[in-house]
PDB file of N, CA and C in Angstrom:
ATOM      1  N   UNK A   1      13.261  50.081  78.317  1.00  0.00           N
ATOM      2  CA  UNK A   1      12.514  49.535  77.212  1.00  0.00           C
ATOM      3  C   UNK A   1      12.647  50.482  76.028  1.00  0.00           C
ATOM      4  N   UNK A   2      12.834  49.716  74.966  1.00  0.00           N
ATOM      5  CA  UNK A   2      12.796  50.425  73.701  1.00  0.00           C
ATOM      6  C   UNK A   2      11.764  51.079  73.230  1.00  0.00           C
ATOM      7  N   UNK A   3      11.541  52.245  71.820  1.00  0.00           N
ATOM      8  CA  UNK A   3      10.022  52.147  71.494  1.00  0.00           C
ATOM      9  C   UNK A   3       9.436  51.249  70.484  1.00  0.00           C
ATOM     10  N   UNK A   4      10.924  50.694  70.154  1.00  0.00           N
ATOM     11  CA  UNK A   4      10.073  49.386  69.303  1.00  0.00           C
ATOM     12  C   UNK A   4       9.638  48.413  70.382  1.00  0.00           C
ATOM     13  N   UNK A   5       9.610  48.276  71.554  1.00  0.00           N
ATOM     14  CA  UNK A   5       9.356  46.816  72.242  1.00  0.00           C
ATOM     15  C   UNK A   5       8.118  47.706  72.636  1.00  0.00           C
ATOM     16  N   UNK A   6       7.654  49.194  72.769  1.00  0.00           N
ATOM     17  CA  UNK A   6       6.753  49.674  73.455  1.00  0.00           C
ATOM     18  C   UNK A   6       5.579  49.571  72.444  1.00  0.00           C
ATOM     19  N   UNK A   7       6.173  49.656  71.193  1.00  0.00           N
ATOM     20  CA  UNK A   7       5.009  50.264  69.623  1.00  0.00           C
ATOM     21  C   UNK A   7       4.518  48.511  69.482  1.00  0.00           C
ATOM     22  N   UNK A   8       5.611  47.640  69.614  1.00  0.00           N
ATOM     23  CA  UNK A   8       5.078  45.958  69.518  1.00  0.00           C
ATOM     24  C   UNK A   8       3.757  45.566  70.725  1.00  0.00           C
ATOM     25  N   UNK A   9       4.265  45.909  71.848  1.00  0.00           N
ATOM     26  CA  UNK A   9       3.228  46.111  72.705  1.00  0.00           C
ATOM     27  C   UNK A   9       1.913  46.464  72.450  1.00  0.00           C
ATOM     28  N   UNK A  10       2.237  47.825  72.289  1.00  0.00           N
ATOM     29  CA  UNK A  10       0.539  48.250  71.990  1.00  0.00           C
ATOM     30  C   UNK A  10      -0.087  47.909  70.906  1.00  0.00           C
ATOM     31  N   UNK A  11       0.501  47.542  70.175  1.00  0.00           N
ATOM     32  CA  UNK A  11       0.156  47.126  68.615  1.00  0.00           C
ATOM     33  C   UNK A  11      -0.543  45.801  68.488  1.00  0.00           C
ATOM     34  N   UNK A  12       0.068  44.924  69.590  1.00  0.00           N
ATOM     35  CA  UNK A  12      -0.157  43.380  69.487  1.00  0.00           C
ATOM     36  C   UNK A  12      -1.818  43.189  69.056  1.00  0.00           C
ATOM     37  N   UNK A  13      -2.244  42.037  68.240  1.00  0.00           N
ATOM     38  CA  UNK A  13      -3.402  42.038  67.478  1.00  0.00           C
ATOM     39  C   UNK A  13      -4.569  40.903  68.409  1.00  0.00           C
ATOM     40  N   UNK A  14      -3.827  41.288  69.637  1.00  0.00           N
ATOM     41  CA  UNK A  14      -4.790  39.886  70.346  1.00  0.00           C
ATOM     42  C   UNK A  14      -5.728  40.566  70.803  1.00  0.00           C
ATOM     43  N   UNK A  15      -6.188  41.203  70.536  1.00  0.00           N
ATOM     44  CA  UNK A  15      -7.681  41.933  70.871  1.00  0.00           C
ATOM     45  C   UNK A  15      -7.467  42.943  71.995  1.00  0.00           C
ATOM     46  N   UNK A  16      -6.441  42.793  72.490  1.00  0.00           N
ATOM     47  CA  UNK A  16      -6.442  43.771  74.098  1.00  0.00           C
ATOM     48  C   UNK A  16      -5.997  45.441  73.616  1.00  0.00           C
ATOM     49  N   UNK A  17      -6.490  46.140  74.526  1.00  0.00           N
ATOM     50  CA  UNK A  17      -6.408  48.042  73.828  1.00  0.00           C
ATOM     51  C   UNK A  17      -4.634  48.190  73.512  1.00  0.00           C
ATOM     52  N   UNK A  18      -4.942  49.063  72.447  1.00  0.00           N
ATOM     53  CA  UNK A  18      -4.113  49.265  71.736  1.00  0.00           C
ATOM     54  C   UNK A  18      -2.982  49.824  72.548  1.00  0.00           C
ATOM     55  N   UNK A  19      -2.990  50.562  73.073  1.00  0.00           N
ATOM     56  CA  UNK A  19      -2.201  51.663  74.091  1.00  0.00           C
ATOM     57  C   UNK A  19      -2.806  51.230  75.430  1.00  0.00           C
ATOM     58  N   UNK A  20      -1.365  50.900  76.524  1.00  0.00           N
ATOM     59  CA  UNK A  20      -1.566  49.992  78.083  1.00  0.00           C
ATOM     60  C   UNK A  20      -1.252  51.282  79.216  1.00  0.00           C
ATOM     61  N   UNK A  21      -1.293  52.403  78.570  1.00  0.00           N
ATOM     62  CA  UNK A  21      -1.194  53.498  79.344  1.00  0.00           C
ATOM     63  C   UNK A  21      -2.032  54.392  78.720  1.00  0.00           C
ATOM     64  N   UNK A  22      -2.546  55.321  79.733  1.00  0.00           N
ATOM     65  CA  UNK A  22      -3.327  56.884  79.808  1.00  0.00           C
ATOM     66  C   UNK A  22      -2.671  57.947  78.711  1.00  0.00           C
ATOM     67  N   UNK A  23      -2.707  58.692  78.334  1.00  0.00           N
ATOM     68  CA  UNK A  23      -1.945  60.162  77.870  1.00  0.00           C
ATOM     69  C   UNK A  23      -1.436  60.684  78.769  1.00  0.00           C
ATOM     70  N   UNK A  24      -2.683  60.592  79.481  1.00  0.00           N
ATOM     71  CA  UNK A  24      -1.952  61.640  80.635  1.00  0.00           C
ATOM     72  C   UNK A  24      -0.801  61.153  81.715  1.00  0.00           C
ATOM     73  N   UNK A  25      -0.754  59.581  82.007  1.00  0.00           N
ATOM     74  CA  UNK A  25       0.477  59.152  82.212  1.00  0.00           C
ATOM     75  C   UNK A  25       1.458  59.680  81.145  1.00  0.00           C
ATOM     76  N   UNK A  26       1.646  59.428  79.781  1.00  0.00           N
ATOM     77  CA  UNK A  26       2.786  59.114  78.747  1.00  0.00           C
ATOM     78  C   UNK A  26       3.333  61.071  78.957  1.00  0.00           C
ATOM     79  N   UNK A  27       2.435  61.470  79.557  1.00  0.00           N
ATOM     80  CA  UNK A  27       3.070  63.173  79.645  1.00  0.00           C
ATOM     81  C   UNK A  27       3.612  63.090  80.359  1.00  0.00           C
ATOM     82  N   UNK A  28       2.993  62.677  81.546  1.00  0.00           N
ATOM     83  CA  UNK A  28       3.873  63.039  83.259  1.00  0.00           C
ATOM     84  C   UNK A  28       5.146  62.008  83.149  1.00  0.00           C
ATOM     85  N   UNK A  29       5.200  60.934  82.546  1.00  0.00           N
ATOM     86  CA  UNK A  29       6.718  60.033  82.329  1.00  0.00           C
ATOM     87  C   UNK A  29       7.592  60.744  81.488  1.00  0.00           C
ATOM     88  N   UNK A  30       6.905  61.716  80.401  1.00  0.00           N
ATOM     89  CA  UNK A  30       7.693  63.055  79.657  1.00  0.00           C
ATOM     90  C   UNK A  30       8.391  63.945  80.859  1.00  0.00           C
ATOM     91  N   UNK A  31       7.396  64.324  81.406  1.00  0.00           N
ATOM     92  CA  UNK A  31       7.685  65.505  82.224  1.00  0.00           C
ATOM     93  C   UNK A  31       9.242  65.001  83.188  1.00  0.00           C
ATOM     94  N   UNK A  32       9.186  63.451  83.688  1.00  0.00           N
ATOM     95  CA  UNK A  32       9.822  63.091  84.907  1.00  0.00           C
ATOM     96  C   UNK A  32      11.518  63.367  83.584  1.00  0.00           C
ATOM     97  N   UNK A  33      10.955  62.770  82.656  1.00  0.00           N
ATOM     98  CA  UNK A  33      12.254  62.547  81.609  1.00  0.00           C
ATOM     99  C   UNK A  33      12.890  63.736  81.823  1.00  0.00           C
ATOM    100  N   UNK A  34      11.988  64.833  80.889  1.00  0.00           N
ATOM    101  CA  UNK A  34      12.523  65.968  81.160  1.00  0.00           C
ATOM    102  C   UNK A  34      13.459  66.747  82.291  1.00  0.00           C
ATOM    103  N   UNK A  35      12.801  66.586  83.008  1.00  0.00           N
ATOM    104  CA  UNK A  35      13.439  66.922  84.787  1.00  0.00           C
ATOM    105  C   UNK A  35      15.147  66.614  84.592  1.00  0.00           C
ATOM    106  N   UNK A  36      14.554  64.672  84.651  1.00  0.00           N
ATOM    107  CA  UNK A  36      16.059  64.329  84.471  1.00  0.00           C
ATOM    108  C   UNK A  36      17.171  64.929  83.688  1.00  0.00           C
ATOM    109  N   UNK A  37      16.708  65.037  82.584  1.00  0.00           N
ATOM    110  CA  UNK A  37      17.829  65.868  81.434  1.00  0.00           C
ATOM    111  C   UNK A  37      17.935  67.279  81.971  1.00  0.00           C
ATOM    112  N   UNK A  38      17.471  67.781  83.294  1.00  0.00           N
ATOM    113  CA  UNK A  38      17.523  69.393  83.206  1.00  0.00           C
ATOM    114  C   UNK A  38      16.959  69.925  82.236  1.00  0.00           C
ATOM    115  N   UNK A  39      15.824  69.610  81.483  1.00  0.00           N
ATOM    116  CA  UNK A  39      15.317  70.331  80.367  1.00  0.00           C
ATOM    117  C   UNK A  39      13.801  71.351  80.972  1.00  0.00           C
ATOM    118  N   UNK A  40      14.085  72.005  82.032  1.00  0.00           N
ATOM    119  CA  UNK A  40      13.478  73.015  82.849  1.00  0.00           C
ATOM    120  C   UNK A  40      11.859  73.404  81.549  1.00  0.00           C
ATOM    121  N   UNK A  41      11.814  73.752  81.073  1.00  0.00           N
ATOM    122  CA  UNK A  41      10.978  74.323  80.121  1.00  0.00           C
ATOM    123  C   UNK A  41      10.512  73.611  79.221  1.00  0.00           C
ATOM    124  N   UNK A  42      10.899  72.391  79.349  1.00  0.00           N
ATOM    125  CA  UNK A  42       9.943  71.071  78.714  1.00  0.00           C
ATOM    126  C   UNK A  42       9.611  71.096  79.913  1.00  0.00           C
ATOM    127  N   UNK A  43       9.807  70.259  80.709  1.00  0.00           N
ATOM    128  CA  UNK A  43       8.967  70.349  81.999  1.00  0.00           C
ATOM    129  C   UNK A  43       7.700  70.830  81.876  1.00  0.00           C
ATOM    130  N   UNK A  44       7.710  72.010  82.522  1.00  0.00           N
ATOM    131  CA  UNK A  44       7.188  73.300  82.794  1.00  0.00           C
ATOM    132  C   UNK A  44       5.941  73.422  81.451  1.00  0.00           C
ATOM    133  N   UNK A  45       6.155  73.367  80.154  1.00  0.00           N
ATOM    134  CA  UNK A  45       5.013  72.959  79.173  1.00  0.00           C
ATOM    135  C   UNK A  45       4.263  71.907  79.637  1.00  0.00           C
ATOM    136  N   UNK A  46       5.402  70.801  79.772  1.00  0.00           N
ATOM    137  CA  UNK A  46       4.369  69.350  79.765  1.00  0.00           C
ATOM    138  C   UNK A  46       3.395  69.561  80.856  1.00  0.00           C
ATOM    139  N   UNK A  47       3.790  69.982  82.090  1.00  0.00           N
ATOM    140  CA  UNK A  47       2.553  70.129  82.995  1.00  0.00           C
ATOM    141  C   UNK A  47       1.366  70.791  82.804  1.00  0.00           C
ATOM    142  N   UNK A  48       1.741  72.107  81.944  1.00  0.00           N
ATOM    143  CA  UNK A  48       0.660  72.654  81.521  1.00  0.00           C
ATOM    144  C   UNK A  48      -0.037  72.427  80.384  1.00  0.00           C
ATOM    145  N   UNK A  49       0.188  71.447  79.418  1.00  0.00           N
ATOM    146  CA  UNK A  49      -0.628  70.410  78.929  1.00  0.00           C
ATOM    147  C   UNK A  49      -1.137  69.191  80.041  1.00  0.00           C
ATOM    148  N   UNK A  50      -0.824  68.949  80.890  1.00  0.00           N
ATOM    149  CA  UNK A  50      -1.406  67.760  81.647  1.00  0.00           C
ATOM    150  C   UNK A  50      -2.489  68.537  82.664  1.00  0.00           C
ATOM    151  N   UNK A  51      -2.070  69.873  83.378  1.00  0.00           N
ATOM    152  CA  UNK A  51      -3.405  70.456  83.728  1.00  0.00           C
ATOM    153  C   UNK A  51      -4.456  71.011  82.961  1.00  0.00           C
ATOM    154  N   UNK A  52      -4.355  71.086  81.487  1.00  0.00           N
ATOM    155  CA  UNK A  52      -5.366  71.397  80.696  1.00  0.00           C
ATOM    156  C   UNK A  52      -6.310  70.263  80.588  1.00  0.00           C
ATOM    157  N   UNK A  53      -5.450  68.709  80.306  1.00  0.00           N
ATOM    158  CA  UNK A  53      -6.046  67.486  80.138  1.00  0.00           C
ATOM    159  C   UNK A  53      -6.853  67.488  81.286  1.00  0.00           C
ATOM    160  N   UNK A  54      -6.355  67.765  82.819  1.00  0.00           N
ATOM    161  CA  UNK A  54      -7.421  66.932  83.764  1.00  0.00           C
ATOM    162  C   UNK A  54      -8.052  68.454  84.528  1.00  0.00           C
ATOM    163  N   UNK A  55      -7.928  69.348  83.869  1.00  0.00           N
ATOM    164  CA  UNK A  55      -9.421  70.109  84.417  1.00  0.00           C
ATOM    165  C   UNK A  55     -10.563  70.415  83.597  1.00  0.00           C
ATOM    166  N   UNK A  56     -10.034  69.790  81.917  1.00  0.00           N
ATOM    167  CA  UNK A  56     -11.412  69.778  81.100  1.00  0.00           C
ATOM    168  C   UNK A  56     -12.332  68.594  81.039  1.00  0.00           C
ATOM    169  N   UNK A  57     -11.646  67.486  81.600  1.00  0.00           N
ATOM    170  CA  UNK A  57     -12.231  66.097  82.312  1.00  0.00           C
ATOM    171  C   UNK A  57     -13.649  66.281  83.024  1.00  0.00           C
ATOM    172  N   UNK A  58     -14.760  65.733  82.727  1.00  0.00           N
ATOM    173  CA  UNK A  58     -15.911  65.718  84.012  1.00  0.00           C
ATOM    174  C   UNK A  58     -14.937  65.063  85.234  1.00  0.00           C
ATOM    175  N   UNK A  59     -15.481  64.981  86.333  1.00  0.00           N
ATOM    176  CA  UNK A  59     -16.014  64.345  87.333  1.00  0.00           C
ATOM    177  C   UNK A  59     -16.134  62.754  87.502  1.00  0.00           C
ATOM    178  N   UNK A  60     -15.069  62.348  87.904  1.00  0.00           N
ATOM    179  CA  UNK A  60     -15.604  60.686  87.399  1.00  0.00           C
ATOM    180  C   UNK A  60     -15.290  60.218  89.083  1.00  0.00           C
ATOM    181  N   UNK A  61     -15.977  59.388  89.712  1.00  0.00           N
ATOM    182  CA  UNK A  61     -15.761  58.821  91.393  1.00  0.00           C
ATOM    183  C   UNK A  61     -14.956  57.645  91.527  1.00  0.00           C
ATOM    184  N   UNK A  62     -14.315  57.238  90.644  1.00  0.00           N
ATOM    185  CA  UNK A  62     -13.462  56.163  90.452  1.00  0.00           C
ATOM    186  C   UNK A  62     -12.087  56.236  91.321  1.00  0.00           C
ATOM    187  N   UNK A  63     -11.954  57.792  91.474  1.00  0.00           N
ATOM    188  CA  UNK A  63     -11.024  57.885  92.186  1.00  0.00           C
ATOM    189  C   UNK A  63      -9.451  58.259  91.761  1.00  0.00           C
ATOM    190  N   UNK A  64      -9.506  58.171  90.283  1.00  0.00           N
ATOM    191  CA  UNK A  64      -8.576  58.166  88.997  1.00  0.00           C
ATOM    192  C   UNK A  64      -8.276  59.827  89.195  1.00  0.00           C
ATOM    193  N   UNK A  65      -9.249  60.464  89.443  1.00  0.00           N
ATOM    194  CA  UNK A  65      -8.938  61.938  89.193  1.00  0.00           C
ATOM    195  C   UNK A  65      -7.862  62.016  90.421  1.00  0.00           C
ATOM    196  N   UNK A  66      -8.611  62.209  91.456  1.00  0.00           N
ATOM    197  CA  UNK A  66      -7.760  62.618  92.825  1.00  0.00           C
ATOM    198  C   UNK A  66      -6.585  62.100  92.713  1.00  0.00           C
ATOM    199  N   UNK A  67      -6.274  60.696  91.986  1.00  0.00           N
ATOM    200  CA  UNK A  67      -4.420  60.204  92.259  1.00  0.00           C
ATOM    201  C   UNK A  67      -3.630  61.333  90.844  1.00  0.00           C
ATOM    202  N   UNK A  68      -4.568  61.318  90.136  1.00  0.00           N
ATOM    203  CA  UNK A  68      -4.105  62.207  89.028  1.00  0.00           C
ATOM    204  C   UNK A  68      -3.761  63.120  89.131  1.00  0.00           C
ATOM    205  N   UNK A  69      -4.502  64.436  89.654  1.00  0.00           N
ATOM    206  CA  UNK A  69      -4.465  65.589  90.763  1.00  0.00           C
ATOM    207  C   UNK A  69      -2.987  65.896  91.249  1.00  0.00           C
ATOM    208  N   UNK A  70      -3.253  64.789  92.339  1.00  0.00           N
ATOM    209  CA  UNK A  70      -1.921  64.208  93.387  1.00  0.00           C
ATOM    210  C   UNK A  70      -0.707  64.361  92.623  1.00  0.00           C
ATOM    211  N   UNK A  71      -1.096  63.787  91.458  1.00  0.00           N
ATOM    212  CA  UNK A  71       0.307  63.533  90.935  1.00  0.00           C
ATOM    213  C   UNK A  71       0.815  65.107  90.055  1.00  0.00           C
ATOM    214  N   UNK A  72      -0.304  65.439  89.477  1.00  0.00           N
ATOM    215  CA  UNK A  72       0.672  66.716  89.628  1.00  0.00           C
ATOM    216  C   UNK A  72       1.221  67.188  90.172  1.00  0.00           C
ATOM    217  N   UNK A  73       0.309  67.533  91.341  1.00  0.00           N
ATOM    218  CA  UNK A  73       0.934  68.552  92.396  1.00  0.00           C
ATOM    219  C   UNK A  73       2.507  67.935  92.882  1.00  0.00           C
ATOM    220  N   UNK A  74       2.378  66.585  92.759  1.00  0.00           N
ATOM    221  CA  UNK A  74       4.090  66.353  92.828  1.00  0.00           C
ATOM    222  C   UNK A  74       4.799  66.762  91.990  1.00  0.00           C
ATOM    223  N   UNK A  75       4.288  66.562  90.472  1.00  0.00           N
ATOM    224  CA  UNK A  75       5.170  67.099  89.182  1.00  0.00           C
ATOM    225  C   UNK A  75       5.431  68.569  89.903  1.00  0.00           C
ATOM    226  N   UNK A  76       4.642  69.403  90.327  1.00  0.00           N
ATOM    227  CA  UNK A  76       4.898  70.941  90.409  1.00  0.00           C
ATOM    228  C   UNK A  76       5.977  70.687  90.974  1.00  0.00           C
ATOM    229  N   UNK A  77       5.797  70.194  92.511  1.00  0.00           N
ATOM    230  CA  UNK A  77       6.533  70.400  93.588  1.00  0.00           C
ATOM    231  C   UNK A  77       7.922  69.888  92.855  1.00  0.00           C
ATOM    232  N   UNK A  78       7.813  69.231  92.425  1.00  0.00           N
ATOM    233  CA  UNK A  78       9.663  68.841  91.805  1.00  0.00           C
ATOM    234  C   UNK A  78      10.135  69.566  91.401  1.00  0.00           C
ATOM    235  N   UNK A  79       9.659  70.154  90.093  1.00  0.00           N
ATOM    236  CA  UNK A  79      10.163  71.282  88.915  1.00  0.00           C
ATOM    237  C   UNK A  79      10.549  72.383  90.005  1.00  0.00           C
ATOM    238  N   UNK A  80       9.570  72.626  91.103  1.00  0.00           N
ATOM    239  CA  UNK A  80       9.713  74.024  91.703  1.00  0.00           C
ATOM    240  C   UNK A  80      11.247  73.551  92.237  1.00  0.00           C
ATOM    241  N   UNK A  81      11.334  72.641  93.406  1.00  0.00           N
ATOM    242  CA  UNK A  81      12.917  72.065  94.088  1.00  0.00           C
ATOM    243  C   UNK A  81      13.655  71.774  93.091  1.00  0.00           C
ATOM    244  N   UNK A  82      13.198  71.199  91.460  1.00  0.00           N
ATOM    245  CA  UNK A  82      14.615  71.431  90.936  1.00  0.00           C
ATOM    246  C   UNK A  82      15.455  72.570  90.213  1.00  0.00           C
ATOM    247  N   UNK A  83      14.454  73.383  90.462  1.00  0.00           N
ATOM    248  CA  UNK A  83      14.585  74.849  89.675  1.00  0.00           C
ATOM    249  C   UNK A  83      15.480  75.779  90.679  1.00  0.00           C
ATOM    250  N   UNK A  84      14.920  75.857  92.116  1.00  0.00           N
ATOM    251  CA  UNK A  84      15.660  76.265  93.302  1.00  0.00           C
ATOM    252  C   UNK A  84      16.736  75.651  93.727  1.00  0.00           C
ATOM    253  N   UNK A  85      17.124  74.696  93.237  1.00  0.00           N
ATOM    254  CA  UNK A  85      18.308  73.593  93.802  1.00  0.00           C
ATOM    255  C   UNK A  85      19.229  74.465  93.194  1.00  0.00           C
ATOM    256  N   UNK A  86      18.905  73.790  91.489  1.00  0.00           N
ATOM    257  CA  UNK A  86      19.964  74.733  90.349  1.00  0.00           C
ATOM    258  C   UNK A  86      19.854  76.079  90.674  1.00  0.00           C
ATOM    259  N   UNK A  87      19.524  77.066  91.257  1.00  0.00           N
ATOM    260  CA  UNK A  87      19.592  78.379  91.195  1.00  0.00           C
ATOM    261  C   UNK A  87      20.682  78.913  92.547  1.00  0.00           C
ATOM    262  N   UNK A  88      20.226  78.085  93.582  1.00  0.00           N
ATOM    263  CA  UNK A  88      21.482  77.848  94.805  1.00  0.00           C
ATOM    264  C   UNK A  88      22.711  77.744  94.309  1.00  0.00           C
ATOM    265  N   UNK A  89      22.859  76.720  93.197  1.00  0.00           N
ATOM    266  CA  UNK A  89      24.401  75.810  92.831  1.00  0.00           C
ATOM    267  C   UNK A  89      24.937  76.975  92.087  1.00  0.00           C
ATOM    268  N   UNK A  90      23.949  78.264  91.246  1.00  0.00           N
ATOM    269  CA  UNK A  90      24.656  78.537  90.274  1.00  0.00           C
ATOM    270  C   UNK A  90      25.513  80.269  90.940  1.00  0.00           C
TER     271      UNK A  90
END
């Protein structure tokens, strides 16, 4: 998807929220980008903007936190295996 088909999206005037994703998703889909390109140190920022976002967060039981959480700890775990992969190869 383009970001014009993404900016038409959120933009649309039919009353529904403006933006159909979190921040803190639109980082961690940064972060995965990043990865892909080998851009090690984008990465590695973006997460640490996304753990700033969800440990200054209250407490909410919805359950949103814990998959959120989760999902870092996968972001880590990647960056860490793709950092060690490339360091094997080189």
């Amino acid at each position: 998807m383009s970001e014009g088909d993404d900016s038409a999206r959120e933009g649309s005037g039919s009353g529904a929220p403006r933006y159909s994703r979190r921040l803190s998703d639109k980082i961690l889909i940064a972060f995965h980008h990043a990865c892909d390109q080998a851009d090690f140190e984008v990465a590695e920022q973006l997460l640490h903007i996304l753990e700033t976002m969800l440990t200054r967060r209250p407490y909410t039981p919805d359950g949103n936190r814990r998959r959120s959480i989760e999902s870092l700890v996968a972001a880590h775990e990647r960056l860490w295996h793709l950092r060690h992969t490339d360091a094997g190869e080189e």
